[in-house]
C-alpha atoms as a PDB file:
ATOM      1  CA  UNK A   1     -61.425  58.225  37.635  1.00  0.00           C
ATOM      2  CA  UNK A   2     -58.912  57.971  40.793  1.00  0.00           C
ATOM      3  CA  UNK A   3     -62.258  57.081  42.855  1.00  0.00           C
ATOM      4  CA  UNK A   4     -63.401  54.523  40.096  1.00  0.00           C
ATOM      5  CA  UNK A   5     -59.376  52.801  40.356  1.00  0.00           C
ATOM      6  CA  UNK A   6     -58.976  52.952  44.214  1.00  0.00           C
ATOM      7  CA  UNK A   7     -62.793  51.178  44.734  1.00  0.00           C
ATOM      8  CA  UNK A   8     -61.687  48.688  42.148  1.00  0.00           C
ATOM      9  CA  UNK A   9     -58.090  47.955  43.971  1.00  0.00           C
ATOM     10  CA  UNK A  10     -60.601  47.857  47.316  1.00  0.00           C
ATOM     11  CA  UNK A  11     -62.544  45.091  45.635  1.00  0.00           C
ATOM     12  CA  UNK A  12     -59.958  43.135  44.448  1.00  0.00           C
ATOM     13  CA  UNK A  13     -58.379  43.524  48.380  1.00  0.00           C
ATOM     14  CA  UNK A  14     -61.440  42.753  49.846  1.00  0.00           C
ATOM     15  CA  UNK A  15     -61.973  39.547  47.767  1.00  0.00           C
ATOM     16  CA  UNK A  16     -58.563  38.540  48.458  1.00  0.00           C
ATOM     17  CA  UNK A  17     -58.593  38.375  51.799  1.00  0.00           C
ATOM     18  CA  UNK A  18     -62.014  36.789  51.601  1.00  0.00           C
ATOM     19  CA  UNK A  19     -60.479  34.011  49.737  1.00  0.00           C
ATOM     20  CA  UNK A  20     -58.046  33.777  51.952  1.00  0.00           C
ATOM     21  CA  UNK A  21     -60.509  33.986  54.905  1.00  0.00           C
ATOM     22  CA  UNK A  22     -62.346  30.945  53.439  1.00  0.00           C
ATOM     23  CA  UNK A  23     -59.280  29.145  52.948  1.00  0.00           C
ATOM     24  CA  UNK A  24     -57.920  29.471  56.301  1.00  0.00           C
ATOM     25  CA  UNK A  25     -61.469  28.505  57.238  1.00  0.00           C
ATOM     26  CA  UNK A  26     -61.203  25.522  55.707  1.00  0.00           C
ATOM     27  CA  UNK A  27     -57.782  24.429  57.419  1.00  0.00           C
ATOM     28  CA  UNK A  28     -59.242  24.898  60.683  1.00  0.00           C
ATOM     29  CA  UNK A  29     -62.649  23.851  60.175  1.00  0.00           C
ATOM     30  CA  UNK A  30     -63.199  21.733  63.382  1.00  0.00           C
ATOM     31  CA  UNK A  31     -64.799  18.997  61.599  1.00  0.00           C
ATOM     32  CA  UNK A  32     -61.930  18.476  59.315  1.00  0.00           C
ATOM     33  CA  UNK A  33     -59.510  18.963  61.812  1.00  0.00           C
ATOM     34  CA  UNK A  34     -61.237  16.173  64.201  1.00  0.00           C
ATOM     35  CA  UNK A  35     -61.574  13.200  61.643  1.00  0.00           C
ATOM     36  CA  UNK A  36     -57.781  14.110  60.359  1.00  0.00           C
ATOM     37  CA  UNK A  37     -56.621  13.863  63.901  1.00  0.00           C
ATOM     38  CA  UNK A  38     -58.291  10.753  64.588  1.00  0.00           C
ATOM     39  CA  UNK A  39     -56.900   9.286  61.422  1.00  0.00           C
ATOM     40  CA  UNK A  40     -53.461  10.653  62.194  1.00  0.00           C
ATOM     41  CA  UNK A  41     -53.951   9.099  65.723  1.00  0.00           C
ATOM     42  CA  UNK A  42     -55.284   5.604  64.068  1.00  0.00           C
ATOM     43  CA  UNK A  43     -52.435   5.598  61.280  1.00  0.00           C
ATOM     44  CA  UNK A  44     -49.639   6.176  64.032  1.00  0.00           C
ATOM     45  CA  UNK A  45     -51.499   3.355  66.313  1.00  0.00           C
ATOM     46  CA  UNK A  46     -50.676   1.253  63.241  1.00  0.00           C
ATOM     47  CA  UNK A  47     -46.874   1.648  62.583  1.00  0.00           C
ATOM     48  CA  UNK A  48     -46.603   1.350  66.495  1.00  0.00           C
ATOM     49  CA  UNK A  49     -48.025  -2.380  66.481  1.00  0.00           C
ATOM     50  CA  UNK A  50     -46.167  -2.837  62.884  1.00  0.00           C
ATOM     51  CA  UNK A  51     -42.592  -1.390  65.112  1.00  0.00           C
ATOM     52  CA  UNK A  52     -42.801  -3.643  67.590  1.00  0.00           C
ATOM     53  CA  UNK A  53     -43.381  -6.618  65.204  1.00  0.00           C
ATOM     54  CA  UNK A  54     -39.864  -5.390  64.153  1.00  0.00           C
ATOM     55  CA  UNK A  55     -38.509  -5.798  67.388  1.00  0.00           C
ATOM     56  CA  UNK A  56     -40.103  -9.421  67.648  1.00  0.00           C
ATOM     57  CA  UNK A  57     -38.464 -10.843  64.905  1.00  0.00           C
ATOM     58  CA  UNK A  58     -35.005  -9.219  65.797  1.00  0.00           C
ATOM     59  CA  UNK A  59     -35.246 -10.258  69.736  1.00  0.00           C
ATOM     60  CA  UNK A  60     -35.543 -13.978  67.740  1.00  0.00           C
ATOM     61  CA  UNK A  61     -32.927 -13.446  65.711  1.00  0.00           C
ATOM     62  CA  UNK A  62     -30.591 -12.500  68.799  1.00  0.00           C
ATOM     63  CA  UNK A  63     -31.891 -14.945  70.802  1.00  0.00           C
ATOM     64  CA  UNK A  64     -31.544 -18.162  68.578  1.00  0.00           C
ATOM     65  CA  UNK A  65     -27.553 -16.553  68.109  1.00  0.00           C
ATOM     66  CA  UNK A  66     -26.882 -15.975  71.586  1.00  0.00           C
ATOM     67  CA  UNK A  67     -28.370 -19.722  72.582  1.00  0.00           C
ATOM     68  CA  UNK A  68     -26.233 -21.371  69.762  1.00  0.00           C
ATOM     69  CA  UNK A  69     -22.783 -19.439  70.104  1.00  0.00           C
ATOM     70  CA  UNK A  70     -23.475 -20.606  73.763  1.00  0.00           C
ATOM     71  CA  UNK A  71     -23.850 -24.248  73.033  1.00  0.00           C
ATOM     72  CA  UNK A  72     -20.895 -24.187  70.600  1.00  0.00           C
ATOM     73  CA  UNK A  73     -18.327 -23.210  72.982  1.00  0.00           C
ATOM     74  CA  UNK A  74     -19.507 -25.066  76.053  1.00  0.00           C
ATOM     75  CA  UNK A  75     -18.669 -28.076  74.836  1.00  0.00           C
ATOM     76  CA  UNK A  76     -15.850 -29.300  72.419  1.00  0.00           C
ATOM     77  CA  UNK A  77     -17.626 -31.710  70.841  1.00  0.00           C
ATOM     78  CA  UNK A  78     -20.301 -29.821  69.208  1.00  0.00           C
ATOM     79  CA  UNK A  79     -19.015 -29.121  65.594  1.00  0.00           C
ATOM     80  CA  UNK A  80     -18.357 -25.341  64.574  1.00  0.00           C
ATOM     81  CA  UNK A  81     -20.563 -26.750  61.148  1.00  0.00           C
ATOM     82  CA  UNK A  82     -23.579 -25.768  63.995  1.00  0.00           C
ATOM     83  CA  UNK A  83     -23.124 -22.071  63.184  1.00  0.00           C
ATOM     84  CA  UNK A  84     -24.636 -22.618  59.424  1.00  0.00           C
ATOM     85  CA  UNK A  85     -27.625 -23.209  61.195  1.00  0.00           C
ATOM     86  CA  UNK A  86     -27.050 -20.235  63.046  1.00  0.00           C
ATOM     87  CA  UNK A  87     -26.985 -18.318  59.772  1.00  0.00           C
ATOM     88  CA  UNK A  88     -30.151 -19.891  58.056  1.00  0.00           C
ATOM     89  CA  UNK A  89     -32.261 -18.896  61.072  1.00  0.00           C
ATOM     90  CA  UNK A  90     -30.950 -15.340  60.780  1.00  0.00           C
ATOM     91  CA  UNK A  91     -31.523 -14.972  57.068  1.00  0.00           C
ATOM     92  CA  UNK A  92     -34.810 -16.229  57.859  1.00  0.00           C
ATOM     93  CA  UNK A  93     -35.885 -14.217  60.590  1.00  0.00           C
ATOM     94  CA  UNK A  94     -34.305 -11.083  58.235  1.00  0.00           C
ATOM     95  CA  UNK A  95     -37.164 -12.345  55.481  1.00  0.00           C
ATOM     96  CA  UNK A  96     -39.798 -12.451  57.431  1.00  0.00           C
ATOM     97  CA  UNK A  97     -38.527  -8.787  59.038  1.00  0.00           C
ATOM     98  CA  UNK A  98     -38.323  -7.155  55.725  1.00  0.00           C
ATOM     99  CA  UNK A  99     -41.999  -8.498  54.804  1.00  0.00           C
ATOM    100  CA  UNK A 100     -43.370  -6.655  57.966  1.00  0.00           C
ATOM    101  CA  UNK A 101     -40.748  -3.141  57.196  1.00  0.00           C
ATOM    102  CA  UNK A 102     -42.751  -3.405  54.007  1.00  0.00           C
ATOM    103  CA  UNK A 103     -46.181  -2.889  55.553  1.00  0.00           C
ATOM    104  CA  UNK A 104     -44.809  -0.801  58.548  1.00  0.00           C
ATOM    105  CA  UNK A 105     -43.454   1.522  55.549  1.00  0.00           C
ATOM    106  CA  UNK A 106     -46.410   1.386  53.824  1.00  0.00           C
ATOM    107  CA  UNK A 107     -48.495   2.825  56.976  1.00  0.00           C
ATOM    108  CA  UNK A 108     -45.567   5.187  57.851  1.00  0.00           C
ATOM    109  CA  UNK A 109     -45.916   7.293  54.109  1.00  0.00           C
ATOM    110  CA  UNK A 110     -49.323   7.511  55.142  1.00  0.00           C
ATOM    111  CA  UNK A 111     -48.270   9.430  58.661  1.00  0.00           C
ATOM    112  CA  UNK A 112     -45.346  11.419  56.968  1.00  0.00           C
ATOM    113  CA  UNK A 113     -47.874  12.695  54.359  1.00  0.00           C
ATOM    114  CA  UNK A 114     -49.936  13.802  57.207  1.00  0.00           C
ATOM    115  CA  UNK A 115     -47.506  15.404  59.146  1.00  0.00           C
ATOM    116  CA  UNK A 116     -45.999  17.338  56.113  1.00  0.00           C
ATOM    117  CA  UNK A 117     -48.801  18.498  54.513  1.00  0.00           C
ATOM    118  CA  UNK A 118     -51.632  18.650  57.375  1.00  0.00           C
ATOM    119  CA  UNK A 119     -49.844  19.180  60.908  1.00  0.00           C
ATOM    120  CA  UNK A 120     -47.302  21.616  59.549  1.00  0.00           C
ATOM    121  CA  UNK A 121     -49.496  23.808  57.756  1.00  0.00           C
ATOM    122  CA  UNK A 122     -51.645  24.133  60.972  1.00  0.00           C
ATOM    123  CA  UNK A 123     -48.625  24.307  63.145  1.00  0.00           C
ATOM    124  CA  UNK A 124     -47.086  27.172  60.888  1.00  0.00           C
ATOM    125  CA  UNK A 125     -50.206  28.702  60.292  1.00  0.00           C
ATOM    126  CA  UNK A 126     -50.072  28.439  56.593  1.00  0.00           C
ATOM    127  CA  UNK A 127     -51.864  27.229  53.881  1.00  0.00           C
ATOM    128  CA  UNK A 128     -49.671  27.922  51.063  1.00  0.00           C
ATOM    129  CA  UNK A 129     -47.543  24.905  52.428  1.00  0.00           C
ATOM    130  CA  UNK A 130     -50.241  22.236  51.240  1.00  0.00           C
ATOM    131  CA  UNK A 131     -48.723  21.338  47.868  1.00  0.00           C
ATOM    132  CA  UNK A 132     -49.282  18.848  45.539  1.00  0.00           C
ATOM    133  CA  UNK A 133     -51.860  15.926  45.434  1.00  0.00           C
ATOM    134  CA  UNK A 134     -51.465  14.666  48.892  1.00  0.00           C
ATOM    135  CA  UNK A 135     -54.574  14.230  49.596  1.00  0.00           C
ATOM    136  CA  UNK A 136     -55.519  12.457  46.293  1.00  0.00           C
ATOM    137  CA  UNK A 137     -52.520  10.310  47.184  1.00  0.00           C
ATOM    138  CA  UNK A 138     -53.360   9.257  50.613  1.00  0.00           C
ATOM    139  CA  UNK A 139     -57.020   8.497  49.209  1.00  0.00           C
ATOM    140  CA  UNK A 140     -55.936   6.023  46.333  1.00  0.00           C
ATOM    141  CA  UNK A 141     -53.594   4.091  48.824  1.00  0.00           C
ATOM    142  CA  UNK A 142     -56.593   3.842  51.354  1.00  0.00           C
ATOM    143  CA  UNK A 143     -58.421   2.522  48.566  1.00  0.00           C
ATOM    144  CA  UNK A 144     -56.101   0.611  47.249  1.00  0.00           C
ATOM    145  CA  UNK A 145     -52.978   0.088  49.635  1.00  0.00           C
ATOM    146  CA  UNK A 146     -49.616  -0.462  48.250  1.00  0.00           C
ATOM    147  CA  UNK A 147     -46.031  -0.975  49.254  1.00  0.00           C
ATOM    148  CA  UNK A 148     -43.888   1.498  49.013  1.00  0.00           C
ATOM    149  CA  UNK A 149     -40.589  -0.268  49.028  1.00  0.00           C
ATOM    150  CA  UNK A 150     -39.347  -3.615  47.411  1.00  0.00           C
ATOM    151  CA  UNK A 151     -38.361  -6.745  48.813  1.00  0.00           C
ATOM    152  CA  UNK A 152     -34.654  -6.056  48.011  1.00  0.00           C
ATOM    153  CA  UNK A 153     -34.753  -2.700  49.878  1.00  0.00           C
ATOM    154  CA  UNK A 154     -36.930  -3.932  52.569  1.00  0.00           C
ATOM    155  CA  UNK A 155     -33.929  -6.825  53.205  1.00  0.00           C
ATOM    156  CA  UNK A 156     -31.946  -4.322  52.644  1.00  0.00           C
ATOM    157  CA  UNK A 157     -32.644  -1.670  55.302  1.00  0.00           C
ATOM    158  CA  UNK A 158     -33.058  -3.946  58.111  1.00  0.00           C
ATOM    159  CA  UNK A 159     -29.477  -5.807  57.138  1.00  0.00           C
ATOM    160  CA  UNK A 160     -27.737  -2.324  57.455  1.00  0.00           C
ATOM    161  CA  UNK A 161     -29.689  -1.454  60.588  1.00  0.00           C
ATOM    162  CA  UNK A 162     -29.438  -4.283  62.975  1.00  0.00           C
ATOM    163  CA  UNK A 163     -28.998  -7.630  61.098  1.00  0.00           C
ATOM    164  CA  UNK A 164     -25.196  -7.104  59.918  1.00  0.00           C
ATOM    165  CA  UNK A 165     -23.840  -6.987  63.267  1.00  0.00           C
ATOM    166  CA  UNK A 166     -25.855 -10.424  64.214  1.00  0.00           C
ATOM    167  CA  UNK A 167     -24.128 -11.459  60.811  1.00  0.00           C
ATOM    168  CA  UNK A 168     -20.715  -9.844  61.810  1.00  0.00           C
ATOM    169  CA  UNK A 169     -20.869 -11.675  65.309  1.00  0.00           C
ATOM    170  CA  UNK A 170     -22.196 -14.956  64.172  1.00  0.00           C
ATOM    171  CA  UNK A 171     -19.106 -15.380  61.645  1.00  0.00           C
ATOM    172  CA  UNK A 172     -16.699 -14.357  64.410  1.00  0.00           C
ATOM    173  CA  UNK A 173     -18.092 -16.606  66.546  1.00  0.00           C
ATOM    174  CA  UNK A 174     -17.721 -19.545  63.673  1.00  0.00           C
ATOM    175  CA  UNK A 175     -13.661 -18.276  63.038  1.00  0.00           C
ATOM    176  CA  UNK A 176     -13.469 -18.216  66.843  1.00  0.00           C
ATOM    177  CA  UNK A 177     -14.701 -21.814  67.489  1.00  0.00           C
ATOM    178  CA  UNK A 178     -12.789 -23.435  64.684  1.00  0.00           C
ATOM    179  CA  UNK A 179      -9.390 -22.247  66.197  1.00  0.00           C
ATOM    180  CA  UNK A 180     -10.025 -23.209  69.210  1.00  0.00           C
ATOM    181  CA  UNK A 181     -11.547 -26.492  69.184  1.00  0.00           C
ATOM    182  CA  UNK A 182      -9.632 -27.372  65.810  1.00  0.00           C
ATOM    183  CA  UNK A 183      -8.925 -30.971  65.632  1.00  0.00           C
ATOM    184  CA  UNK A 184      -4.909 -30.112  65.192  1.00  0.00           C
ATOM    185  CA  UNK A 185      -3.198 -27.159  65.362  1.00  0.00           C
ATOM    186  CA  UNK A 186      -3.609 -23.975  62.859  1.00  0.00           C
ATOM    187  CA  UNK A 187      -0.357 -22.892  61.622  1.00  0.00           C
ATOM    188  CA  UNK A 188      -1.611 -21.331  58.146  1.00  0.00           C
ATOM    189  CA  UNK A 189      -4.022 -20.765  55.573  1.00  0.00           C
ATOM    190  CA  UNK A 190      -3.734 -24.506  54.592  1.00  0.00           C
ATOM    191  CA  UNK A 191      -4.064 -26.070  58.081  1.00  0.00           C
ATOM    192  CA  UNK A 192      -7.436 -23.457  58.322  1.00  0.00           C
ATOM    193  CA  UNK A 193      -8.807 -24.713  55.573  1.00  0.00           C
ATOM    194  CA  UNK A 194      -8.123 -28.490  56.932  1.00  0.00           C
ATOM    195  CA  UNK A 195     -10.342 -27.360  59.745  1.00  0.00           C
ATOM    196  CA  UNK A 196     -13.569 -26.373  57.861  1.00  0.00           C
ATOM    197  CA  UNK A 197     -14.185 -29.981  57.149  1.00  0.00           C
ATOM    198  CA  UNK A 198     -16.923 -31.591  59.313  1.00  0.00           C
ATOM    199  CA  UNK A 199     -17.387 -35.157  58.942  1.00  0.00           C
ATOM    200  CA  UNK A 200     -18.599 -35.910  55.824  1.00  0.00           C
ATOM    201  CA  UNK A 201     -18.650 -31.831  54.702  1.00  0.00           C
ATOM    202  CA  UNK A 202     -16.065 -30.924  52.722  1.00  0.00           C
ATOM    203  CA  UNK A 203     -13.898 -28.118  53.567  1.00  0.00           C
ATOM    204  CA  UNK A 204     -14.637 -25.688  50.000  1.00  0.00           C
ATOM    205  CA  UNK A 205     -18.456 -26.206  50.998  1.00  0.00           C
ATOM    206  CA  UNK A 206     -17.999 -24.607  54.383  1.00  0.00           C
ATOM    207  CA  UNK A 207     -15.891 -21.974  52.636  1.00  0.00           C
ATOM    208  CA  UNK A 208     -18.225 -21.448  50.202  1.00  0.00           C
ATOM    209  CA  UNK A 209     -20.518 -20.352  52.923  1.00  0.00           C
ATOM    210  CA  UNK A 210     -18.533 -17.978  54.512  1.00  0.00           C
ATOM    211  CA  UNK A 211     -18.171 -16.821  50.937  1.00  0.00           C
ATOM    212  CA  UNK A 212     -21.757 -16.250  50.095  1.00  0.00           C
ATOM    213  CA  UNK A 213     -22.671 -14.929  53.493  1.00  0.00           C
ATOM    214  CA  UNK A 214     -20.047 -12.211  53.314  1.00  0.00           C
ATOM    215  CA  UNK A 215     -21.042 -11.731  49.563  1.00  0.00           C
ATOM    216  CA  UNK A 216     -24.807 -10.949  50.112  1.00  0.00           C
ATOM    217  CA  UNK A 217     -24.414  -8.938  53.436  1.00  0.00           C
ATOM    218  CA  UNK A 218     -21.457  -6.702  51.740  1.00  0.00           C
ATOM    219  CA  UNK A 219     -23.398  -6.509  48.779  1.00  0.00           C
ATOM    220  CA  UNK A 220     -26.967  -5.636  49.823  1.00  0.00           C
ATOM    221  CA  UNK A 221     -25.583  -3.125  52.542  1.00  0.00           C
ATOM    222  CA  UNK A 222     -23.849  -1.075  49.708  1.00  0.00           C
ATOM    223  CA  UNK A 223     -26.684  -1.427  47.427  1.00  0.00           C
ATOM    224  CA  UNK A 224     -29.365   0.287  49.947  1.00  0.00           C
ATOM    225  CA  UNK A 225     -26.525   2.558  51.157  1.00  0.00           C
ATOM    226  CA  UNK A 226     -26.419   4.317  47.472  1.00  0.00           C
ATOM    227  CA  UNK A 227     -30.038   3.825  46.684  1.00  0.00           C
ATOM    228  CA  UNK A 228     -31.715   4.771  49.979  1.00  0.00           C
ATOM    229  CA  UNK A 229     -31.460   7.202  52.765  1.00  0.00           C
ATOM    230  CA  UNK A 230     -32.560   6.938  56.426  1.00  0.00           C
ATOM    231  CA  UNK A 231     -35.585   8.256  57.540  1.00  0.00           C
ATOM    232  CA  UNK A 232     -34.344  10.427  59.845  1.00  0.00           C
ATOM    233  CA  UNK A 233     -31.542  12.857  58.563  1.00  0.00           C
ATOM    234  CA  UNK A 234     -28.064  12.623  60.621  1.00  0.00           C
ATOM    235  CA  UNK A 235     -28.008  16.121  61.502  1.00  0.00           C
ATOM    236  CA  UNK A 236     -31.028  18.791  61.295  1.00  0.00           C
ATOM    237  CA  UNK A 237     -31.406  22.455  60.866  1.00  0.00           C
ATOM    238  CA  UNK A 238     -30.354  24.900  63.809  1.00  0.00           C
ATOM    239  CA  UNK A 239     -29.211  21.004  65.458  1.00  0.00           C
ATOM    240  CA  UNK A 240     -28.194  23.376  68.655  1.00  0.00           C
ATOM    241  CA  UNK A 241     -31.614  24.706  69.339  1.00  0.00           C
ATOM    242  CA  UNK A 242     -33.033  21.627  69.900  1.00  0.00           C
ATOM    243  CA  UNK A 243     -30.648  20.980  73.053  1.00  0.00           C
ATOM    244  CA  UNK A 244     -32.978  21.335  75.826  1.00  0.00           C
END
């Protein structure tokens, strides 16, 4: 009877560790391994071009500010109303940033997922780490890509990372050239308001501007900020072994 129960705990061991021989095998079949890494490879190749896209748009952004704040305070005569342009070709080049962090976030899910659930397993030397449907997931979106973000978010993001200081400096810029090149002096709220008018512009439609603009860039900043987080976490785990 003891032989019978200790040949019957030695097959269950045996097929065990043959399952887990054959799973293992599978992780590290070379085969698999090659076409992942050259689809990891491909997929990181693609947020690259996607980043610097990004960049583009934001280099225009700074550029179009820096050539316009430069132009208003070189010469007296140009009206501070020249900074609402200013703002229009920023919101602008935000839009058509947010439409390209959409499909640069779309193509970076697809290298997370592989770097959770592919590279780490192999890197740890685990299979037990491969959880969930990843790889169902990462087939229906290369069948049938999809955004992973909204527009809203996608505005939002790139406001709180780089746009809202273009915003911030543009509107100090505006409040700097109006006091300076005002047409009389500023003594109060009442002779600043004087100064908004441009021509033909009345002053409350300049103020309105300044109004909405703070509005929206207050607004969507705080809405990401509770909705989202980064995607890169402020501080890691063990943060002091990675000092090299």
């Amino acid at each position: 009877m003891i032989k019978r129960l200790v040949a019957n705990e030695n097959t269950r061991t045996g097929a065990t560790e043959e399952r887990t021989v054959s799973v293992q095998q599978s992780v590290y079949d070379p085969g698999y391994v090659n076409a992942m890494s050259h689809f990891y490879r491909g997929e990181l190749s693609r947020i690259m071009i996607w980043r610097q896209r990004l960049d583009i748009t934001t280099n225009w952004a700074i550029t179009s500010s820096t050539a316009i704040i430069t132009i208003a305070f070189s010469n007296i005569a140009v009206p501070h109303i020249i900074f609402f342009f200013n703002l229009a070709i920023v919101w602008v080049m935000l839009w058509i940033e947010a439409r390209r962090y959409r499909f640069y976030d779309a193509f970076r899910a697809r290298v997370r997922m592989l770097e959770a659930h592919f590279l780490v397993p192999i890197i740890a030397e685990n299979r037990d780490l491969l959880q969930g449907e990843w790889k169902k997931l990462v087939c229906e979106d290369l069948i049938l890509p999809s955004f992973k973000i909204s527009k809203l978010e996608a505005v939002g993001r790139r406001l709180k990372r780089n746009y809202v200081f273009i915003f911030i400096l543009i509107m100090v810029a505006w409040f700097t050239k109006i006091f300076l090149h005002a047409g009389e002096p500023i003594t109060g709220v009442a002779g600043f308001y004087r100064a908004l008018r441009v021509g033909h512009i009345p002053s409350w439609f300049v103020a309105s501007i300044f109004a909405a603009t703070l509005a929206c860039v207050i607004g969507i900043t705080v809405y990401v900020s509770k909705k989202t987080t980064g995607e890169i976490a402020e501080f890691g785990p063990n943060r002091s072994l990675w000092r090299l």
